[in-house]
PDB file of N, CA and C in Angstrom:
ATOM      1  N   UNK A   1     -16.242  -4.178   8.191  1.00  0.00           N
ATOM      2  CA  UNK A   1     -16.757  -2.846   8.347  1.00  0.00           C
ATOM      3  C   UNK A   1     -17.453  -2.449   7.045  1.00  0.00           C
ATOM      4  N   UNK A   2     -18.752  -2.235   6.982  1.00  0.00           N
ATOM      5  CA  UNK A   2     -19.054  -1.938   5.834  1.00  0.00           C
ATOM      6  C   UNK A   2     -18.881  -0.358   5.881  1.00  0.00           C
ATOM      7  N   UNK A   3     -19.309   0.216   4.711  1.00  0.00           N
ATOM      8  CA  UNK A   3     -19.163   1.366   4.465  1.00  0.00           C
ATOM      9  C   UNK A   3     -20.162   2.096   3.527  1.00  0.00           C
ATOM     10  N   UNK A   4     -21.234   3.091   3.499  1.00  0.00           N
ATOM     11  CA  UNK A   4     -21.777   3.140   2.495  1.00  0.00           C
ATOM     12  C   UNK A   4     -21.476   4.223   1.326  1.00  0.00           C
ATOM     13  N   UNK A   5     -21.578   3.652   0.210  1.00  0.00           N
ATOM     14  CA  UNK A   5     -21.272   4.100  -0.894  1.00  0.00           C
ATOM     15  C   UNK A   5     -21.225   6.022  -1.058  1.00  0.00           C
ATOM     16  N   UNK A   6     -22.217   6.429   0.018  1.00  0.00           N
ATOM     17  CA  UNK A   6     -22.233   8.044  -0.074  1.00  0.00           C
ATOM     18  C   UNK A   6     -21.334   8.412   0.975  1.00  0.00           C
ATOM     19  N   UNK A   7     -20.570   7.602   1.672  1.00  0.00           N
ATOM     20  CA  UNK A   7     -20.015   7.500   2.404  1.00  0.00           C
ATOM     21  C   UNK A   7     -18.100   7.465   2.462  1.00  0.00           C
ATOM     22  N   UNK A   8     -17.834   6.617   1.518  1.00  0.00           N
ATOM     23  CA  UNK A   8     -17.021   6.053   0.948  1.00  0.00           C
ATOM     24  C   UNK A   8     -16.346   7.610   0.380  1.00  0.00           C
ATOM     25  N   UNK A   9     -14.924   7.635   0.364  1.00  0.00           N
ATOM     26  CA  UNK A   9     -13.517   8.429   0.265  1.00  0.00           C
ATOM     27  C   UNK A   9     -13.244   7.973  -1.089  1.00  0.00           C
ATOM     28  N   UNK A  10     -13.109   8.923  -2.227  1.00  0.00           N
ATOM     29  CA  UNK A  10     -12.375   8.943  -3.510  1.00  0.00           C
ATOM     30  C   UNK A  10     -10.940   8.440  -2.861  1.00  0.00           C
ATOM     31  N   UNK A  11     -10.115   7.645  -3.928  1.00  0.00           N
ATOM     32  CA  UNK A  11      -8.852   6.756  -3.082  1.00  0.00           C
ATOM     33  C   UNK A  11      -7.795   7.474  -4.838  1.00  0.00           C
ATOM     34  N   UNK A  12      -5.924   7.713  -4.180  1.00  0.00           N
ATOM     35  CA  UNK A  12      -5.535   7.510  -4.978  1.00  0.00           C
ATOM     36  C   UNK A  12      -4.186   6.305  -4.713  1.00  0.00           C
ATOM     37  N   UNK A  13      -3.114   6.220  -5.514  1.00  0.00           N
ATOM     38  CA  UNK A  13      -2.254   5.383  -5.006  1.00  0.00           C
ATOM     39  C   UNK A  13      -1.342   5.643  -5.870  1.00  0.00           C
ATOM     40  N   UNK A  14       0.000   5.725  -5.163  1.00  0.00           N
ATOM     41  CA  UNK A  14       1.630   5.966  -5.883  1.00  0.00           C
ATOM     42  C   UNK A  14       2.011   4.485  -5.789  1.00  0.00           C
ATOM     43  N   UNK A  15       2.240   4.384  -6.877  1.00  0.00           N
ATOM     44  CA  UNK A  15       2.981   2.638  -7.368  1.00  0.00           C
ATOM     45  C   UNK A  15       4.484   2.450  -7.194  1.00  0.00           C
ATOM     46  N   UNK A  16       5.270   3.608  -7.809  1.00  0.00           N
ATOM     47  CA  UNK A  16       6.653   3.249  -7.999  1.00  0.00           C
ATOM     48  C   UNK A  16       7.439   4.019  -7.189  1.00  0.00           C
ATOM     49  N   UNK A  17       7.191   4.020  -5.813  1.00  0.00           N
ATOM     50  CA  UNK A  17       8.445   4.703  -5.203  1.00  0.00           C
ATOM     51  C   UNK A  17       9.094   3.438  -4.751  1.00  0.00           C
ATOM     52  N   UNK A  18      10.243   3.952  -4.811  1.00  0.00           N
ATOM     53  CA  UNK A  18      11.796   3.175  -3.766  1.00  0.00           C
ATOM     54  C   UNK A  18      12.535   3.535  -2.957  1.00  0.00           C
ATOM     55  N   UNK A  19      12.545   2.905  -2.102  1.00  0.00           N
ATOM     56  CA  UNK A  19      13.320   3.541  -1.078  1.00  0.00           C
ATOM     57  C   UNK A  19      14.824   2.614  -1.050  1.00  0.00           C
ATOM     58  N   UNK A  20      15.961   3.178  -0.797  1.00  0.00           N
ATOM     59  CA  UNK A  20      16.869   2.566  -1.014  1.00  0.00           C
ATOM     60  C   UNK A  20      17.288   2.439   0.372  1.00  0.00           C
ATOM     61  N   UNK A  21      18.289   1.070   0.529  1.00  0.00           N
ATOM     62  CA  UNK A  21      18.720   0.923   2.022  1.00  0.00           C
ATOM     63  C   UNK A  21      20.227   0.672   1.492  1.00  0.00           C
ATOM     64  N   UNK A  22      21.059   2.014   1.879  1.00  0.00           N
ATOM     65  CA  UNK A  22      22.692   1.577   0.946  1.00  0.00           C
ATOM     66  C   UNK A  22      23.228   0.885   1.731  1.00  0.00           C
ATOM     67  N   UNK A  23      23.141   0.673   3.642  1.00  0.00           N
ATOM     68  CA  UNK A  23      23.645   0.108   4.207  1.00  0.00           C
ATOM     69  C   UNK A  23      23.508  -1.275   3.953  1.00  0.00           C
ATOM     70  N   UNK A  24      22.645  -2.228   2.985  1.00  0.00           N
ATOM     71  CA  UNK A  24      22.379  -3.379   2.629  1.00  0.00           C
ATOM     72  C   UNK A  24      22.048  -3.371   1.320  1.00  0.00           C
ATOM     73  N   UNK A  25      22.356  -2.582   0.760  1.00  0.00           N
ATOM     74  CA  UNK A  25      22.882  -1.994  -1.196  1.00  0.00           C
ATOM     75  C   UNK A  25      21.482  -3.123  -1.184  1.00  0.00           C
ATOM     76  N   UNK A  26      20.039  -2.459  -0.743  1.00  0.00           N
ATOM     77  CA  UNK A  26      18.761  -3.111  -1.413  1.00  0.00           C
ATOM     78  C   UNK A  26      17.369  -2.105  -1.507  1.00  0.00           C
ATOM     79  N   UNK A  27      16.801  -2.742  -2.444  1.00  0.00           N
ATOM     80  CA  UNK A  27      15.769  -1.955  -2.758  1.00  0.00           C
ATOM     81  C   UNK A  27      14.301  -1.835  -2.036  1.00  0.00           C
ATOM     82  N   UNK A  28      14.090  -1.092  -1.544  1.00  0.00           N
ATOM     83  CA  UNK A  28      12.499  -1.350  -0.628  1.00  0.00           C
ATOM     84  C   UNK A  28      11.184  -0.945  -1.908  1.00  0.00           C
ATOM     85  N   UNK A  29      10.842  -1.831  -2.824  1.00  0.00           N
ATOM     86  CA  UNK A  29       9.444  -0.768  -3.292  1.00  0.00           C
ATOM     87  C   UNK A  29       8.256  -0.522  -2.827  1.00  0.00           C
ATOM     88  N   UNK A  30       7.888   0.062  -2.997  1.00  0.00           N
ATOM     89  CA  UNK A  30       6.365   0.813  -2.433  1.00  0.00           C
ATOM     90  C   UNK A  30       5.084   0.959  -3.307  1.00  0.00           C
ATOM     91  N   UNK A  31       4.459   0.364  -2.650  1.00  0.00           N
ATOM     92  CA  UNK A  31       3.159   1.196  -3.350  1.00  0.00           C
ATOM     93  C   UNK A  31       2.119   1.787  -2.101  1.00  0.00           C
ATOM     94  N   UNK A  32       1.625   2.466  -2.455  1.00  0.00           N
ATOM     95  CA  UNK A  32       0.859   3.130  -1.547  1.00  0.00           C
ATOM     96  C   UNK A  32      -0.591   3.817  -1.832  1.00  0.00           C
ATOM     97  N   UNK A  33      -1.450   3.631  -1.132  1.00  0.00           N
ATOM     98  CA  UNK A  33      -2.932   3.592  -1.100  1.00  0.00           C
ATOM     99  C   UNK A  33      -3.198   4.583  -0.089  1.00  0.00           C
ATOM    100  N   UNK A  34      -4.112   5.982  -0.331  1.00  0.00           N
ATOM    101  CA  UNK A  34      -4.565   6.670   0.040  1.00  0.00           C
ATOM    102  C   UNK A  34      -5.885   7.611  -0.010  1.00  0.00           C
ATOM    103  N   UNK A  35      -6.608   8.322   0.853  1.00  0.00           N
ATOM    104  CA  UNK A  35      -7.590   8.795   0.444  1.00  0.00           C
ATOM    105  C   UNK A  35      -7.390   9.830  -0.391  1.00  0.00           C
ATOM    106  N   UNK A  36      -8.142  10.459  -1.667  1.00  0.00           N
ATOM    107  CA  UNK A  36      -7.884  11.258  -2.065  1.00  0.00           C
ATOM    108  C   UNK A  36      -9.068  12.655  -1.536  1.00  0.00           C
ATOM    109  N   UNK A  37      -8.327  12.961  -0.124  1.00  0.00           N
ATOM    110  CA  UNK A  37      -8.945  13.983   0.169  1.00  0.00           C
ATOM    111  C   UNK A  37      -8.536  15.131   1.879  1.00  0.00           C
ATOM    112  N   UNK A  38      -7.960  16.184   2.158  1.00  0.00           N
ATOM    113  CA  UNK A  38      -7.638  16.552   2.948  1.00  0.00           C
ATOM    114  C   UNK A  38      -7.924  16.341   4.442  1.00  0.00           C
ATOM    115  N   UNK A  39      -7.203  16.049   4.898  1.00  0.00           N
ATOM    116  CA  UNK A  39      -7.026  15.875   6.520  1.00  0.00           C
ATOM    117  C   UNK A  39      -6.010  14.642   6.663  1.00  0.00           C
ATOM    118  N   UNK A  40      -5.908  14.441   7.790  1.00  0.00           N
ATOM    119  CA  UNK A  40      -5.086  13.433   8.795  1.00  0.00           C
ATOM    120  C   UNK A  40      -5.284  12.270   8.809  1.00  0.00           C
ATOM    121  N   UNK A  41      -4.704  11.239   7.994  1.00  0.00           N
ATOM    122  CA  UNK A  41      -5.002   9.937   8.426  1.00  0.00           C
ATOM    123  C   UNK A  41      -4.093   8.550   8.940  1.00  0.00           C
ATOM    124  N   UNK A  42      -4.988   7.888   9.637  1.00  0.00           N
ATOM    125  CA  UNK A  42      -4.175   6.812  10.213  1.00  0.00           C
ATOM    126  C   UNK A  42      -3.564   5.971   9.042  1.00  0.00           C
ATOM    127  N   UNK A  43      -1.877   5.704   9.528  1.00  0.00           N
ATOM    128  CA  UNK A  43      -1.104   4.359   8.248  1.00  0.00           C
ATOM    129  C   UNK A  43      -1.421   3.044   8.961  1.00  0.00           C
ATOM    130  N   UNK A  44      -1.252   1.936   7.693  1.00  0.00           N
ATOM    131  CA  UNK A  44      -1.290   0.784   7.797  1.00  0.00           C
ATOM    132  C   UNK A  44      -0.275   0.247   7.112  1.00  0.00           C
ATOM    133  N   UNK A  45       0.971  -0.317   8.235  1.00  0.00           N
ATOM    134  CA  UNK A  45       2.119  -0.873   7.127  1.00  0.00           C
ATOM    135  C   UNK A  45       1.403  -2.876   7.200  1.00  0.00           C
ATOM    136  N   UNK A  46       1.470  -2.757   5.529  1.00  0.00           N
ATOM    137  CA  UNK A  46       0.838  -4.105   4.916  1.00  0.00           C
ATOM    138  C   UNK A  46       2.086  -5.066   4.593  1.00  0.00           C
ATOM    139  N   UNK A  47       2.359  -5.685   5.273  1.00  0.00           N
ATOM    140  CA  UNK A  47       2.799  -7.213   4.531  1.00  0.00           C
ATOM    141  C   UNK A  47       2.362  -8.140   3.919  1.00  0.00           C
ATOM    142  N   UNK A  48       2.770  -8.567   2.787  1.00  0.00           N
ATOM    143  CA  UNK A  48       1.774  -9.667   1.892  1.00  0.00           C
ATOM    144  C   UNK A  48       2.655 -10.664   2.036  1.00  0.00           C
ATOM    145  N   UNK A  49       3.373 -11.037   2.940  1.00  0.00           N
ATOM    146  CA  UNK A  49       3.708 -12.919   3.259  1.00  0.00           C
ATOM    147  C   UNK A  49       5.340 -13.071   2.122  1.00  0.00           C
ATOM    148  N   UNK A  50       4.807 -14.670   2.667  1.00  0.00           N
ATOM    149  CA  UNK A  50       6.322 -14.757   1.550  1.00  0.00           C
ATOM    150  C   UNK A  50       5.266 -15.089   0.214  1.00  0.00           C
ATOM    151  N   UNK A  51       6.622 -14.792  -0.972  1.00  0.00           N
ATOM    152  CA  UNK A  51       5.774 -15.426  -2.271  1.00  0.00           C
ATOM    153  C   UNK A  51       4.763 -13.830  -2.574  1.00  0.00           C
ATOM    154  N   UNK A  52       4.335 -13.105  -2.074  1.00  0.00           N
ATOM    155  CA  UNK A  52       3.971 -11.796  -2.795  1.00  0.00           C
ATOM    156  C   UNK A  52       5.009 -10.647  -3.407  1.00  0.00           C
ATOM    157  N   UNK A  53       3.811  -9.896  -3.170  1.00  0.00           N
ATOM    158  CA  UNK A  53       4.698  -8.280  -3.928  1.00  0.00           C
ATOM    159  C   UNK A  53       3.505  -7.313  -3.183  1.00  0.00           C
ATOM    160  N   UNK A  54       4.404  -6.232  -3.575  1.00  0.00           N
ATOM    161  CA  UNK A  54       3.292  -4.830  -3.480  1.00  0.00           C
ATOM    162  C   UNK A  54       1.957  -5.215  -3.841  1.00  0.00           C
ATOM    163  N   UNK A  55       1.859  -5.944  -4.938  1.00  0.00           N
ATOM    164  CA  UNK A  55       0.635  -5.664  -5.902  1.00  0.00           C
ATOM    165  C   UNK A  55      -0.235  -6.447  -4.650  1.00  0.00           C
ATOM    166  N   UNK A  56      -0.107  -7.612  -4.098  1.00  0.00           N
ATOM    167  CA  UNK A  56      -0.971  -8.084  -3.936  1.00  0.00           C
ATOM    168  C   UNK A  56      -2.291  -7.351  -2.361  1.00  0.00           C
ATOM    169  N   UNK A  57      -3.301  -7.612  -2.258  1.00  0.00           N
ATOM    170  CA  UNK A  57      -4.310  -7.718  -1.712  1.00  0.00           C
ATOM    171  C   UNK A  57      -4.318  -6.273  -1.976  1.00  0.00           C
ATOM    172  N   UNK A  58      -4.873  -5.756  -3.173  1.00  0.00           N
ATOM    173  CA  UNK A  58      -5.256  -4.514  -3.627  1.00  0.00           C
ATOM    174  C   UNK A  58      -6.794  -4.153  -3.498  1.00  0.00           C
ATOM    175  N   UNK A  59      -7.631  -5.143  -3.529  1.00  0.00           N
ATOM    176  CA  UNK A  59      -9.047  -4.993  -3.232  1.00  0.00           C
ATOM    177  C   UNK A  59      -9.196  -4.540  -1.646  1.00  0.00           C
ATOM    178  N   UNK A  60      -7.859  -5.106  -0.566  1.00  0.00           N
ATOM    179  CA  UNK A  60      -8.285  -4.990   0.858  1.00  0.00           C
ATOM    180  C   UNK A  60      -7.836  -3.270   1.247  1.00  0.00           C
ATOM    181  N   UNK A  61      -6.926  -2.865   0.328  1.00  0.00           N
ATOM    182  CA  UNK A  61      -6.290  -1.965   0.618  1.00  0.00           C
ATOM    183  C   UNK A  61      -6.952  -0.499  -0.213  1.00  0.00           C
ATOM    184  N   UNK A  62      -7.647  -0.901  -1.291  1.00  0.00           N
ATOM    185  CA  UNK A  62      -8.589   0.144  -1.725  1.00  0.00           C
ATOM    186  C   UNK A  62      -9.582   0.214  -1.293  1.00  0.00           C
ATOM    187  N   UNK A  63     -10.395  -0.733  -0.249  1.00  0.00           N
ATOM    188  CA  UNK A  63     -11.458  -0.629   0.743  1.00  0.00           C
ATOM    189  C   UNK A  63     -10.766   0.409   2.141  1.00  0.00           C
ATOM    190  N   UNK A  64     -10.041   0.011   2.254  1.00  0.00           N
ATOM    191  CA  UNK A  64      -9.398   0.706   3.528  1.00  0.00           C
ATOM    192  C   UNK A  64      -8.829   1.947   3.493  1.00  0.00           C
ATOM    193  N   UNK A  65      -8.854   2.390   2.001  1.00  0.00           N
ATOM    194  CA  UNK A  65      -8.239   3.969   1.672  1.00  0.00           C
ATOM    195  C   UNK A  65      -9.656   4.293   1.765  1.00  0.00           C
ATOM    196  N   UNK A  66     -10.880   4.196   1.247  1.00  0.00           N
ATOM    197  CA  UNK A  66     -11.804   4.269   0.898  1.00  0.00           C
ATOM    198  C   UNK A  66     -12.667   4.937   2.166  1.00  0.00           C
ATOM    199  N   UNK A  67     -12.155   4.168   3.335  1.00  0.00           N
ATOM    200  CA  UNK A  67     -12.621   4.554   4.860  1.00  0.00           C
ATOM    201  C   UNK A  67     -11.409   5.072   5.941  1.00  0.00           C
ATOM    202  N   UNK A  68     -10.838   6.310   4.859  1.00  0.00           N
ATOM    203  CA  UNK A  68      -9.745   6.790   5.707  1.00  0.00           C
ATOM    204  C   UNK A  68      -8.620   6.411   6.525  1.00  0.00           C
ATOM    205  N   UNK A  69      -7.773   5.596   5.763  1.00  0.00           N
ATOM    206  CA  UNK A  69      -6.730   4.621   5.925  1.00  0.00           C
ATOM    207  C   UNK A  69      -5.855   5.050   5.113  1.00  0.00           C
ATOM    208  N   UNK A  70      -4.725   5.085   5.392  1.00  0.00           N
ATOM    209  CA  UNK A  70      -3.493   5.241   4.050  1.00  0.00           C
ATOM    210  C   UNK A  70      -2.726   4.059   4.534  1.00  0.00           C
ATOM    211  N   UNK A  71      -2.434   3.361   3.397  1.00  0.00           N
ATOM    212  CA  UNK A  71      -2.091   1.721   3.486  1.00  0.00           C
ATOM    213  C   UNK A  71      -0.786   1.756   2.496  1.00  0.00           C
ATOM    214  N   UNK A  72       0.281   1.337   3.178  1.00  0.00           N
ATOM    215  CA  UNK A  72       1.539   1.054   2.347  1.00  0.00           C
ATOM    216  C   UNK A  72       2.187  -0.495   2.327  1.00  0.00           C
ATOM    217  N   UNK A  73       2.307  -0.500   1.270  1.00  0.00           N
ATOM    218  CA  UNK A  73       2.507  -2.219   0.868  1.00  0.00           C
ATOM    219  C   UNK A  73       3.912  -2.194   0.593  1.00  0.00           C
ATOM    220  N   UNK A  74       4.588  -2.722   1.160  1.00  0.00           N
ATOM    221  CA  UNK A  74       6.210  -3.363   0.065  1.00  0.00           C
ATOM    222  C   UNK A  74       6.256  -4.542  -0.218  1.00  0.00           C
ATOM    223  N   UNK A  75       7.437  -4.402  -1.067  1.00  0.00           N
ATOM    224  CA  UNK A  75       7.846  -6.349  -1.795  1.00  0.00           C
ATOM    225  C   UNK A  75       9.118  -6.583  -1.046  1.00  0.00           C
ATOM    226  N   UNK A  76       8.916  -7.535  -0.522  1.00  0.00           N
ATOM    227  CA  UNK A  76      10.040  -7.572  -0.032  1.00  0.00           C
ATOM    228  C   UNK A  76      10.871  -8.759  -0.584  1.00  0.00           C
ATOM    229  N   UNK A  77      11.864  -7.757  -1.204  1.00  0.00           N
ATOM    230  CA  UNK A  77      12.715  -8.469  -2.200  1.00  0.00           C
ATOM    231  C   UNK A  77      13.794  -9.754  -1.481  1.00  0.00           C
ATOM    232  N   UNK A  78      13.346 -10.912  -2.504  1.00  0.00           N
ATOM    233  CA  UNK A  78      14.160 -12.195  -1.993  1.00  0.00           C
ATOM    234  C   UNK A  78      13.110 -13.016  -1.246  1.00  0.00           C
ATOM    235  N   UNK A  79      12.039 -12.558  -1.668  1.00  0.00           N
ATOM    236  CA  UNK A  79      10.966 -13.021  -0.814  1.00  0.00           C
ATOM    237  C   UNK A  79       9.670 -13.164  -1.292  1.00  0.00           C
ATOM    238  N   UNK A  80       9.861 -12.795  -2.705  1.00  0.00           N
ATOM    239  CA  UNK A  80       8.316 -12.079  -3.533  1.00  0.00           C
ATOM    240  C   UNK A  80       8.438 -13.391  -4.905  1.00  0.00           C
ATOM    241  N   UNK A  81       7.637 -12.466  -5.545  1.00  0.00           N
ATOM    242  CA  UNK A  81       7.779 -12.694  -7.104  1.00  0.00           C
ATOM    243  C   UNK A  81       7.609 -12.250  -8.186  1.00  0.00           C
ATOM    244  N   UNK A  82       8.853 -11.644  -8.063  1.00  0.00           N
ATOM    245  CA  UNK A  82       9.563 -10.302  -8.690  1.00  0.00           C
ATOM    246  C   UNK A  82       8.703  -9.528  -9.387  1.00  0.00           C
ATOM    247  N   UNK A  83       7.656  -8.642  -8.941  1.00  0.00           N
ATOM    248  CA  UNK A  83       7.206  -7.757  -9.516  1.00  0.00           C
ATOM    249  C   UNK A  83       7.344  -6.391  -8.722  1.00  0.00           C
ATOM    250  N   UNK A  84       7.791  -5.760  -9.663  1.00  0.00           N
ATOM    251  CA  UNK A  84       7.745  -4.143  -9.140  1.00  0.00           C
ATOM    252  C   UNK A  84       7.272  -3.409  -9.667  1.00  0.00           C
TER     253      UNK A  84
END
């Protein structure tokens, strides 16, 4: 989908939230990608595979805030490489 540049949504993104799961005493982190601008938008829950983290495919996910997407990534711990 291209998008053109006059077109294109100022983007911001929260890095360090956690969500805790006490029933399995583990940590969910978050990062999250959004437009920076009022109204309603559709989520995209992102998995990055085994062997990632949050961080990864940040270029796909700041294109997609960019065209009114709010995109949330976790690491899913025991499964990554260990970055939070």
């Amino acid at each position: 989908m291209y998008v053109p540049k006059s077109t294109a949504l100022k983007i911001s993104s929260a890095n360090h939230i956690i969500l805790i799961d006490h029933k399995r005493d583990r940590q969910l982190p978050l990062k999250i990608y959004y437009p920076h601008a009022p109204g309603l938008f559709p989520v995209i829950i992102f998995s990055h595979g085994a062997g990632g983290s949050k961080a990864a495919f940040t270029y796909l996910s700041t294109f997609l805030a960019s065209c009114g997407y709010i995109c949330i990534h976790s690491t899913h711990c025991g499964n990554n490489v260990n970055i939070l």
